[in-house]
PDB file of N, CA and C in Angstrom:
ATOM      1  N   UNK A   1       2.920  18.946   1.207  1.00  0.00           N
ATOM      2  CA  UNK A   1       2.619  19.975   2.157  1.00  0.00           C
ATOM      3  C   UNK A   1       1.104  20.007   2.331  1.00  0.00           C
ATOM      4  N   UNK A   2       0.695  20.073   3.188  1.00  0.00           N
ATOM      5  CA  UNK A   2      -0.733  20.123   3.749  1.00  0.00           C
ATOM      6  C   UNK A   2      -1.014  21.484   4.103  1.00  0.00           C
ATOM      7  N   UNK A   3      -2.269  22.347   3.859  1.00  0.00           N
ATOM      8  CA  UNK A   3      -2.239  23.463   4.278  1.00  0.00           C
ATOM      9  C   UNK A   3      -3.602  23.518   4.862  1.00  0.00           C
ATOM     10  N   UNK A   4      -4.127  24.401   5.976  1.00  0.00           N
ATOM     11  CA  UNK A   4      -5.425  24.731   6.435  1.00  0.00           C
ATOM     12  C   UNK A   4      -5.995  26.089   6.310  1.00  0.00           C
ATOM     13  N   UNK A   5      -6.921  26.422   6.412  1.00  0.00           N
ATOM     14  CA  UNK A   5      -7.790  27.368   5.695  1.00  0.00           C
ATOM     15  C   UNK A   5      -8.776  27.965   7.307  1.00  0.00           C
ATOM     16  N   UNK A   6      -8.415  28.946   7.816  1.00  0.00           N
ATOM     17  CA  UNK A   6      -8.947  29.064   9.144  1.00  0.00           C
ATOM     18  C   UNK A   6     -10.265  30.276   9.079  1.00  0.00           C
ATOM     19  N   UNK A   7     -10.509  30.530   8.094  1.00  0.00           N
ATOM     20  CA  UNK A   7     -11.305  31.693   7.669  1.00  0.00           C
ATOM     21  C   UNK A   7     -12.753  30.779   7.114  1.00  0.00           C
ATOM     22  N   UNK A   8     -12.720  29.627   7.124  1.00  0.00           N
ATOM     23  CA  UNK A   8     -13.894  28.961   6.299  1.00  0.00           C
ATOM     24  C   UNK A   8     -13.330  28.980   4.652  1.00  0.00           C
ATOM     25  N   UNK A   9     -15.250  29.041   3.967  1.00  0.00           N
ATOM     26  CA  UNK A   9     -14.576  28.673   2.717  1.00  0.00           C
ATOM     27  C   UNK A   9     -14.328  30.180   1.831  1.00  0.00           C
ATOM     28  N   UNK A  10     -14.197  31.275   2.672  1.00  0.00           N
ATOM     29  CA  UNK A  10     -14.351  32.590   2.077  1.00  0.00           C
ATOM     30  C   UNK A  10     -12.660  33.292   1.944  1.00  0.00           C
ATOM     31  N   UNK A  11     -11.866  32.749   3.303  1.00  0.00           N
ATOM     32  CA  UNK A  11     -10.870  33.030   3.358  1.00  0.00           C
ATOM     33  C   UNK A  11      -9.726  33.135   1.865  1.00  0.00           C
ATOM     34  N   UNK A  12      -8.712  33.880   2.101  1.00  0.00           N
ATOM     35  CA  UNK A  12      -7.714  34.134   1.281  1.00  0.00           C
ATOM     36  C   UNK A  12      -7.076  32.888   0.502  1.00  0.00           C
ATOM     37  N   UNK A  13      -6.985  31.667   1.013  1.00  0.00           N
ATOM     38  CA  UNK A  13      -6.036  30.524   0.547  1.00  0.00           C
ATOM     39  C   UNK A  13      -7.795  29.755  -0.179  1.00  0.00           C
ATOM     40  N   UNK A  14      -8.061  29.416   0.376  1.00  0.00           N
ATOM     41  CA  UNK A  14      -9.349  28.712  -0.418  1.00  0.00           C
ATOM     42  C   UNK A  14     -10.373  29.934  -1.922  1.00  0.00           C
ATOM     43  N   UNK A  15     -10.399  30.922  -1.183  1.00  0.00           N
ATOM     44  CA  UNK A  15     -10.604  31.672  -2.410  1.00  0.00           C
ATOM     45  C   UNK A  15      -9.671  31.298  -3.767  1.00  0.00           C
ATOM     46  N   UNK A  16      -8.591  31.608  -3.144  1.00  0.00           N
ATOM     47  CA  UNK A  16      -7.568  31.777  -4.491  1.00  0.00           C
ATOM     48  C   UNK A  16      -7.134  30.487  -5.007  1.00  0.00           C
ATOM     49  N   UNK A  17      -7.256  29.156  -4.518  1.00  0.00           N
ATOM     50  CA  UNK A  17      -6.979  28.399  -4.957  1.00  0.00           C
ATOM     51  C   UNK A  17      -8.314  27.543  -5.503  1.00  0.00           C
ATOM     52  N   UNK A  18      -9.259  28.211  -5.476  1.00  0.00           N
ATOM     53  CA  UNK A  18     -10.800  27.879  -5.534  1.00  0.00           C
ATOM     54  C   UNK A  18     -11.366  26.255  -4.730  1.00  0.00           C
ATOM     55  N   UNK A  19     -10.659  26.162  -3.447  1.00  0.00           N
ATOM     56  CA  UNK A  19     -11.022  24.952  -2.643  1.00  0.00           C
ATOM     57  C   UNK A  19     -12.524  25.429  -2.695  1.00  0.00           C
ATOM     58  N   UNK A  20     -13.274  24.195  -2.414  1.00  0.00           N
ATOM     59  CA  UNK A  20     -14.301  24.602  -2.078  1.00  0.00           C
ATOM     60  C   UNK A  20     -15.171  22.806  -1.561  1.00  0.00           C
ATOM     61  N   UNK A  21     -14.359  22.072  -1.137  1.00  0.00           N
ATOM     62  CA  UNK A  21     -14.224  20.560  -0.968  1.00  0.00           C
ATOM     63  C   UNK A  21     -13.042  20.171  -0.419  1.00  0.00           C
ATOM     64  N   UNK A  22     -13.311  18.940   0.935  1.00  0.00           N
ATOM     65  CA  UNK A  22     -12.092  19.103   1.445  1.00  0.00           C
ATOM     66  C   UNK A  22     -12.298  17.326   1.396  1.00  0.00           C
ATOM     67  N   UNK A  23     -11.230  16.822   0.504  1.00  0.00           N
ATOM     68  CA  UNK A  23     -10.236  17.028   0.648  1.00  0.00           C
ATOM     69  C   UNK A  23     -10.201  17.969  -1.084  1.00  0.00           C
ATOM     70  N   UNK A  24      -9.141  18.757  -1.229  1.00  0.00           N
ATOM     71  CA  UNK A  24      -8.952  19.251  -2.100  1.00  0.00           C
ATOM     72  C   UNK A  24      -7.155  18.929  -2.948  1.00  0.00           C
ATOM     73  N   UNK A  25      -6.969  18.111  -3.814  1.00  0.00           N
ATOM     74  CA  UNK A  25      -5.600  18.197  -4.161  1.00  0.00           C
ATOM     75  C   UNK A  25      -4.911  18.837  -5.237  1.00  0.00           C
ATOM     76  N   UNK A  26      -3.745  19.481  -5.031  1.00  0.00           N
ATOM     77  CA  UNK A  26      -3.390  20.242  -6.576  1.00  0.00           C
ATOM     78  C   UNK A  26      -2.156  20.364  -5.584  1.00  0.00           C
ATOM     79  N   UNK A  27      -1.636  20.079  -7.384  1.00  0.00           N
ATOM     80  CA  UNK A  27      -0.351  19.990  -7.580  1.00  0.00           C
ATOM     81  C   UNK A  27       0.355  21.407  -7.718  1.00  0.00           C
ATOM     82  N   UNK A  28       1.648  21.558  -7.456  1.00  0.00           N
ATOM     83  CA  UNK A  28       1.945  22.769  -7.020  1.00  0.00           C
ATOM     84  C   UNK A  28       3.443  22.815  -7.883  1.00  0.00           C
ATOM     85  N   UNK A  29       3.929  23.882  -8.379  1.00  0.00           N
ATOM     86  CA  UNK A  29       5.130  24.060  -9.260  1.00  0.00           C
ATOM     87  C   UNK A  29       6.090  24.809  -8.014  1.00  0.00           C
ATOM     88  N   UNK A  30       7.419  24.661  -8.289  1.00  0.00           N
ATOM     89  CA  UNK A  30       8.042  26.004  -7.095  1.00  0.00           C
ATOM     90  C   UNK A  30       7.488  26.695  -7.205  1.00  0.00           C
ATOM     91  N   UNK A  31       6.997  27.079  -8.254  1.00  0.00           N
ATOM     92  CA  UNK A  31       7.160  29.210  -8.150  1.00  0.00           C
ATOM     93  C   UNK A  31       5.246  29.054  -7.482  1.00  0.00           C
ATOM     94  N   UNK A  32       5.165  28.302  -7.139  1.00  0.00           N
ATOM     95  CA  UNK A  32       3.202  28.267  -6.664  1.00  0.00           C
ATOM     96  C   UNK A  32       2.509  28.472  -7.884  1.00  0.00           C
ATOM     97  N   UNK A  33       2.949  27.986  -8.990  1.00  0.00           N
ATOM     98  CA  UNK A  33       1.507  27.691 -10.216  1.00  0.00           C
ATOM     99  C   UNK A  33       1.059  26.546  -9.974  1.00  0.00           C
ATOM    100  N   UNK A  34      -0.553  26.611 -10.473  1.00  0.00           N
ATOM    101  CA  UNK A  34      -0.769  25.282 -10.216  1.00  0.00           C
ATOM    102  C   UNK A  34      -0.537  24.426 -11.385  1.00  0.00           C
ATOM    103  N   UNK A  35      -0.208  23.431 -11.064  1.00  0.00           N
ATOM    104  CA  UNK A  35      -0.054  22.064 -12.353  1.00  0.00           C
ATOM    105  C   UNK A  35      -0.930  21.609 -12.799  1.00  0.00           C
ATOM    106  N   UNK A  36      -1.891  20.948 -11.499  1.00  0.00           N
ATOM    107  CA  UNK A  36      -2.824  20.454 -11.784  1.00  0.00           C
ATOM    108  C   UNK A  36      -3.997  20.268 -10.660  1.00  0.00           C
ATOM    109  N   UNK A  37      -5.283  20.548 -10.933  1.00  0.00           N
ATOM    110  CA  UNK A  37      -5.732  20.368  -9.461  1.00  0.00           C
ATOM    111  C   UNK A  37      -6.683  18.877  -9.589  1.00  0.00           C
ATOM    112  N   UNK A  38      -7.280  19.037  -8.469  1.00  0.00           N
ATOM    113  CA  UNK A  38      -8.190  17.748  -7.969  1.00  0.00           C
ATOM    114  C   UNK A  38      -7.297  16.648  -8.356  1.00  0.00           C
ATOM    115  N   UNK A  39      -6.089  16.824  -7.892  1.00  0.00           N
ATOM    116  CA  UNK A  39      -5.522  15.482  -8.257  1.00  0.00           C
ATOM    117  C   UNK A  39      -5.390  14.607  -7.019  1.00  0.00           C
ATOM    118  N   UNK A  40      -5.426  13.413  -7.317  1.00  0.00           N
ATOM    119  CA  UNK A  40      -6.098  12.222  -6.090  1.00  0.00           C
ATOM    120  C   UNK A  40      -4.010  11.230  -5.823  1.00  0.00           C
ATOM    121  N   UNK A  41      -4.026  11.149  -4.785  1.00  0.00           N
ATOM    122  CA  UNK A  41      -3.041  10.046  -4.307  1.00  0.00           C
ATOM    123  C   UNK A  41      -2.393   9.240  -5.724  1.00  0.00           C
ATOM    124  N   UNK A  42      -3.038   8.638  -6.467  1.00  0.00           N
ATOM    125  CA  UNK A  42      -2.642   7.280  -7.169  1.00  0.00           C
ATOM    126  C   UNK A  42      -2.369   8.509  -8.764  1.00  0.00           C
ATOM    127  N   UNK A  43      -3.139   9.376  -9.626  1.00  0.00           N
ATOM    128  CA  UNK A  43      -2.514   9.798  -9.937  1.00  0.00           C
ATOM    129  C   UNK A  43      -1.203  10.858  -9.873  1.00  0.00           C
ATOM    130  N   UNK A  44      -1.324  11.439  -8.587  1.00  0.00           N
ATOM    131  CA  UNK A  44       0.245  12.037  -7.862  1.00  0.00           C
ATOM    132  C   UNK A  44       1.351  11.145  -8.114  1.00  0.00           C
ATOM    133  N   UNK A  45       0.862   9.909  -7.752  1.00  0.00           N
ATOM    134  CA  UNK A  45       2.337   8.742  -7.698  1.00  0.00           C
ATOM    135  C   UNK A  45       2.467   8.951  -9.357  1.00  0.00           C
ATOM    136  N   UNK A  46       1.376   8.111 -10.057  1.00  0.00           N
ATOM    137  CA  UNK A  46       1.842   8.344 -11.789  1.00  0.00           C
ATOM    138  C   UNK A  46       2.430   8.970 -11.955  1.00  0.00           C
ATOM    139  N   UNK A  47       1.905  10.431 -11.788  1.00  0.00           N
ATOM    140  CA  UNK A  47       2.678  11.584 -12.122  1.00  0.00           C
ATOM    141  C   UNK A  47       4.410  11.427 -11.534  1.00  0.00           C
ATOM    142  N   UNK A  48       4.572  11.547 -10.640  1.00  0.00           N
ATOM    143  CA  UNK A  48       5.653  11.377  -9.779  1.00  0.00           C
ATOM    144  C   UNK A  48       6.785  10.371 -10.359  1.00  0.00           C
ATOM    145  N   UNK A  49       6.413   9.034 -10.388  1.00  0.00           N
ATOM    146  CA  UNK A  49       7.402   7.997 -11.314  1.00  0.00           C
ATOM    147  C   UNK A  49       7.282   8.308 -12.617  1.00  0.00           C
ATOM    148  N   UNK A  50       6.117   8.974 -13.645  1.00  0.00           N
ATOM    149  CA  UNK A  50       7.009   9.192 -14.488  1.00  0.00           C
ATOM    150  C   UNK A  50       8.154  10.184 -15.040  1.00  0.00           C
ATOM    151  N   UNK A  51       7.883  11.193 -13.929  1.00  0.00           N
ATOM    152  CA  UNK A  51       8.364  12.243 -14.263  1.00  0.00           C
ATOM    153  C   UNK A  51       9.650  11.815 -13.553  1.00  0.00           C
ATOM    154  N   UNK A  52      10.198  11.424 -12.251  1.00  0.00           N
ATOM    155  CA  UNK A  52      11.033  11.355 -11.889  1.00  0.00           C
ATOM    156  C   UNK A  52      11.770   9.483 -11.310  1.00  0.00           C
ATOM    157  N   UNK A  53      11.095   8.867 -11.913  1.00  0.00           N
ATOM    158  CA  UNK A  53      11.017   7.232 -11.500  1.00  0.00           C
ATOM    159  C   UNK A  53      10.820   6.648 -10.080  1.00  0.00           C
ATOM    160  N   UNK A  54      11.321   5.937 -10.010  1.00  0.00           N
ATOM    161  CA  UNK A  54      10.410   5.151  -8.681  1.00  0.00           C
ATOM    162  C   UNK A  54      11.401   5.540  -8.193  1.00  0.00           C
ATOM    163  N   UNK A  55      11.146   5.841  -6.635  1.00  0.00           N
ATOM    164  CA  UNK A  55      11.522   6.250  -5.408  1.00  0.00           C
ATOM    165  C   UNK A  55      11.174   5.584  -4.359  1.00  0.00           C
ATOM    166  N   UNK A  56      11.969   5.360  -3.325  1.00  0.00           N
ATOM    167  CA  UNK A  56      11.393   4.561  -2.044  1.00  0.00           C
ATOM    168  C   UNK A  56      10.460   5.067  -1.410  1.00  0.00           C
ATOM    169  N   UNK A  57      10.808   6.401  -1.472  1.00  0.00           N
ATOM    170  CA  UNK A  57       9.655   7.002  -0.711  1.00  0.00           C
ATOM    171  C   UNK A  57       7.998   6.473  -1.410  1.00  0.00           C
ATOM    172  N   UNK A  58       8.359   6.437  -2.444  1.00  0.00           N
ATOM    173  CA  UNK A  58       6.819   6.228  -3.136  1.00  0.00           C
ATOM    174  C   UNK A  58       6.395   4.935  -3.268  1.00  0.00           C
ATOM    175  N   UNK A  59       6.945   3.520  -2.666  1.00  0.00           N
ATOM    176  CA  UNK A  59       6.337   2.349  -2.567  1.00  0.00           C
ATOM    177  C   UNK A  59       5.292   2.493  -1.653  1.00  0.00           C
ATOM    178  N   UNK A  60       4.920   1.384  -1.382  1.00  0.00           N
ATOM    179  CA  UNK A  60       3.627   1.237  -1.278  1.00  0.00           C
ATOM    180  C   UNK A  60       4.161   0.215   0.357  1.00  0.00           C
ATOM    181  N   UNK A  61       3.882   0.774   1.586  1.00  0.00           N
ATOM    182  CA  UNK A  61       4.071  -0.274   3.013  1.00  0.00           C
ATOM    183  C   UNK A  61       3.780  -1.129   2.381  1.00  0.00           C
ATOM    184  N   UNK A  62       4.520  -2.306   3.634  1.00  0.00           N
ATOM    185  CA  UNK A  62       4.196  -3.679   3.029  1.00  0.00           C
ATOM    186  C   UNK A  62       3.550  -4.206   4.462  1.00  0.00           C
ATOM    187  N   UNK A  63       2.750  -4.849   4.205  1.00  0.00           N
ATOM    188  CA  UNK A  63       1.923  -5.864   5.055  1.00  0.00           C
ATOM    189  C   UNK A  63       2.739  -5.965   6.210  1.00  0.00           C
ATOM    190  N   UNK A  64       2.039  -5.638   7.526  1.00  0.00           N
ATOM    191  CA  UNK A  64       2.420  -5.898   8.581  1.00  0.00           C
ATOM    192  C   UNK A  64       2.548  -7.649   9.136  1.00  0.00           C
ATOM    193  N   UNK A  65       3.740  -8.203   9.442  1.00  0.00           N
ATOM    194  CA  UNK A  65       3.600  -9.658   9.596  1.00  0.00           C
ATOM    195  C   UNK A  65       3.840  -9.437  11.577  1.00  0.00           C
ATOM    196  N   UNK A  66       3.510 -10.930  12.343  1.00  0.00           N
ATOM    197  CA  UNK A  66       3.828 -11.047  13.504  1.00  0.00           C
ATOM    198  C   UNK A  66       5.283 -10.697  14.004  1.00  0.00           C
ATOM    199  N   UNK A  67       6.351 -10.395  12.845  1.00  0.00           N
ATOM    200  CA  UNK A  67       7.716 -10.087  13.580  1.00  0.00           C
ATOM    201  C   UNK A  67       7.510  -8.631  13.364  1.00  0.00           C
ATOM    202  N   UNK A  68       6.614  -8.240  12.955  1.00  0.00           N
ATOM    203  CA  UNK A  68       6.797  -6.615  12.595  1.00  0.00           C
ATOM    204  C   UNK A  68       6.789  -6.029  14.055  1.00  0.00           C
ATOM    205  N   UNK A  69       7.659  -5.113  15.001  1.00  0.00           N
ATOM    206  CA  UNK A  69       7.300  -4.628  16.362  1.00  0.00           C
ATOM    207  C   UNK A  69       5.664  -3.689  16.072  1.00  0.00           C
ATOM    208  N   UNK A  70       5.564  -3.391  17.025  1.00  0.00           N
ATOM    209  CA  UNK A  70       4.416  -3.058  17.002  1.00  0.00           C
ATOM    210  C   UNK A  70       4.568  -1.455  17.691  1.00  0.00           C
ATOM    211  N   UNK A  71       4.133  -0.016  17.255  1.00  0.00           N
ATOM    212  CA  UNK A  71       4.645   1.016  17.859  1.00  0.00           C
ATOM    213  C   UNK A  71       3.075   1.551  18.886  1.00  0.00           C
ATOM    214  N   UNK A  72       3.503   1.943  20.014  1.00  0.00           N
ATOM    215  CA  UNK A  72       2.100   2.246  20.808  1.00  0.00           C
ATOM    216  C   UNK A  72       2.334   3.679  21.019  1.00  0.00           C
ATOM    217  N   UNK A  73       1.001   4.643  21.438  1.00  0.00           N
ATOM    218  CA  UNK A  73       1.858   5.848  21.691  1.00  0.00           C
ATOM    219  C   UNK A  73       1.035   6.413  22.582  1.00  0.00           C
TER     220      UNK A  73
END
């Protein structure tokens, strides 16, 4: 989930989650505790396979070749 902060860096969501750098990452529990913050892409995945193993969603694209279509928009 991606969230934005429309107040600057004073607002309610960046206060309380003490953003104060964007990009900012933290990990999030259901109930909204945090797990862990400043966490970056590559340890998310760690985290992620070990806690729950590899998932498709969590490979890694693979190299675009000449049969790959190509999407325009």
């Amino acid at each position: 989930m991606n969230l934005g902060e429309l107040k600057d860096w004073g607002g309610p969501i960046a206060v309380s989650y003490g953003v104060n750098a964007i990009p900012a990452g933290f990990l999030v529990d259901s109930n909204g505790c945090i797990y862990k913050k400043k966490i970056r892409p590559a340890a998310l995945k760690e985290f992620l396979v070990d806690r729950y193993g590899m998932d498709e969603s969590l490979e890694e694209p693979g190299e675009e070749t000449e049969d790959t279509p190509e999407v325009s928009g």
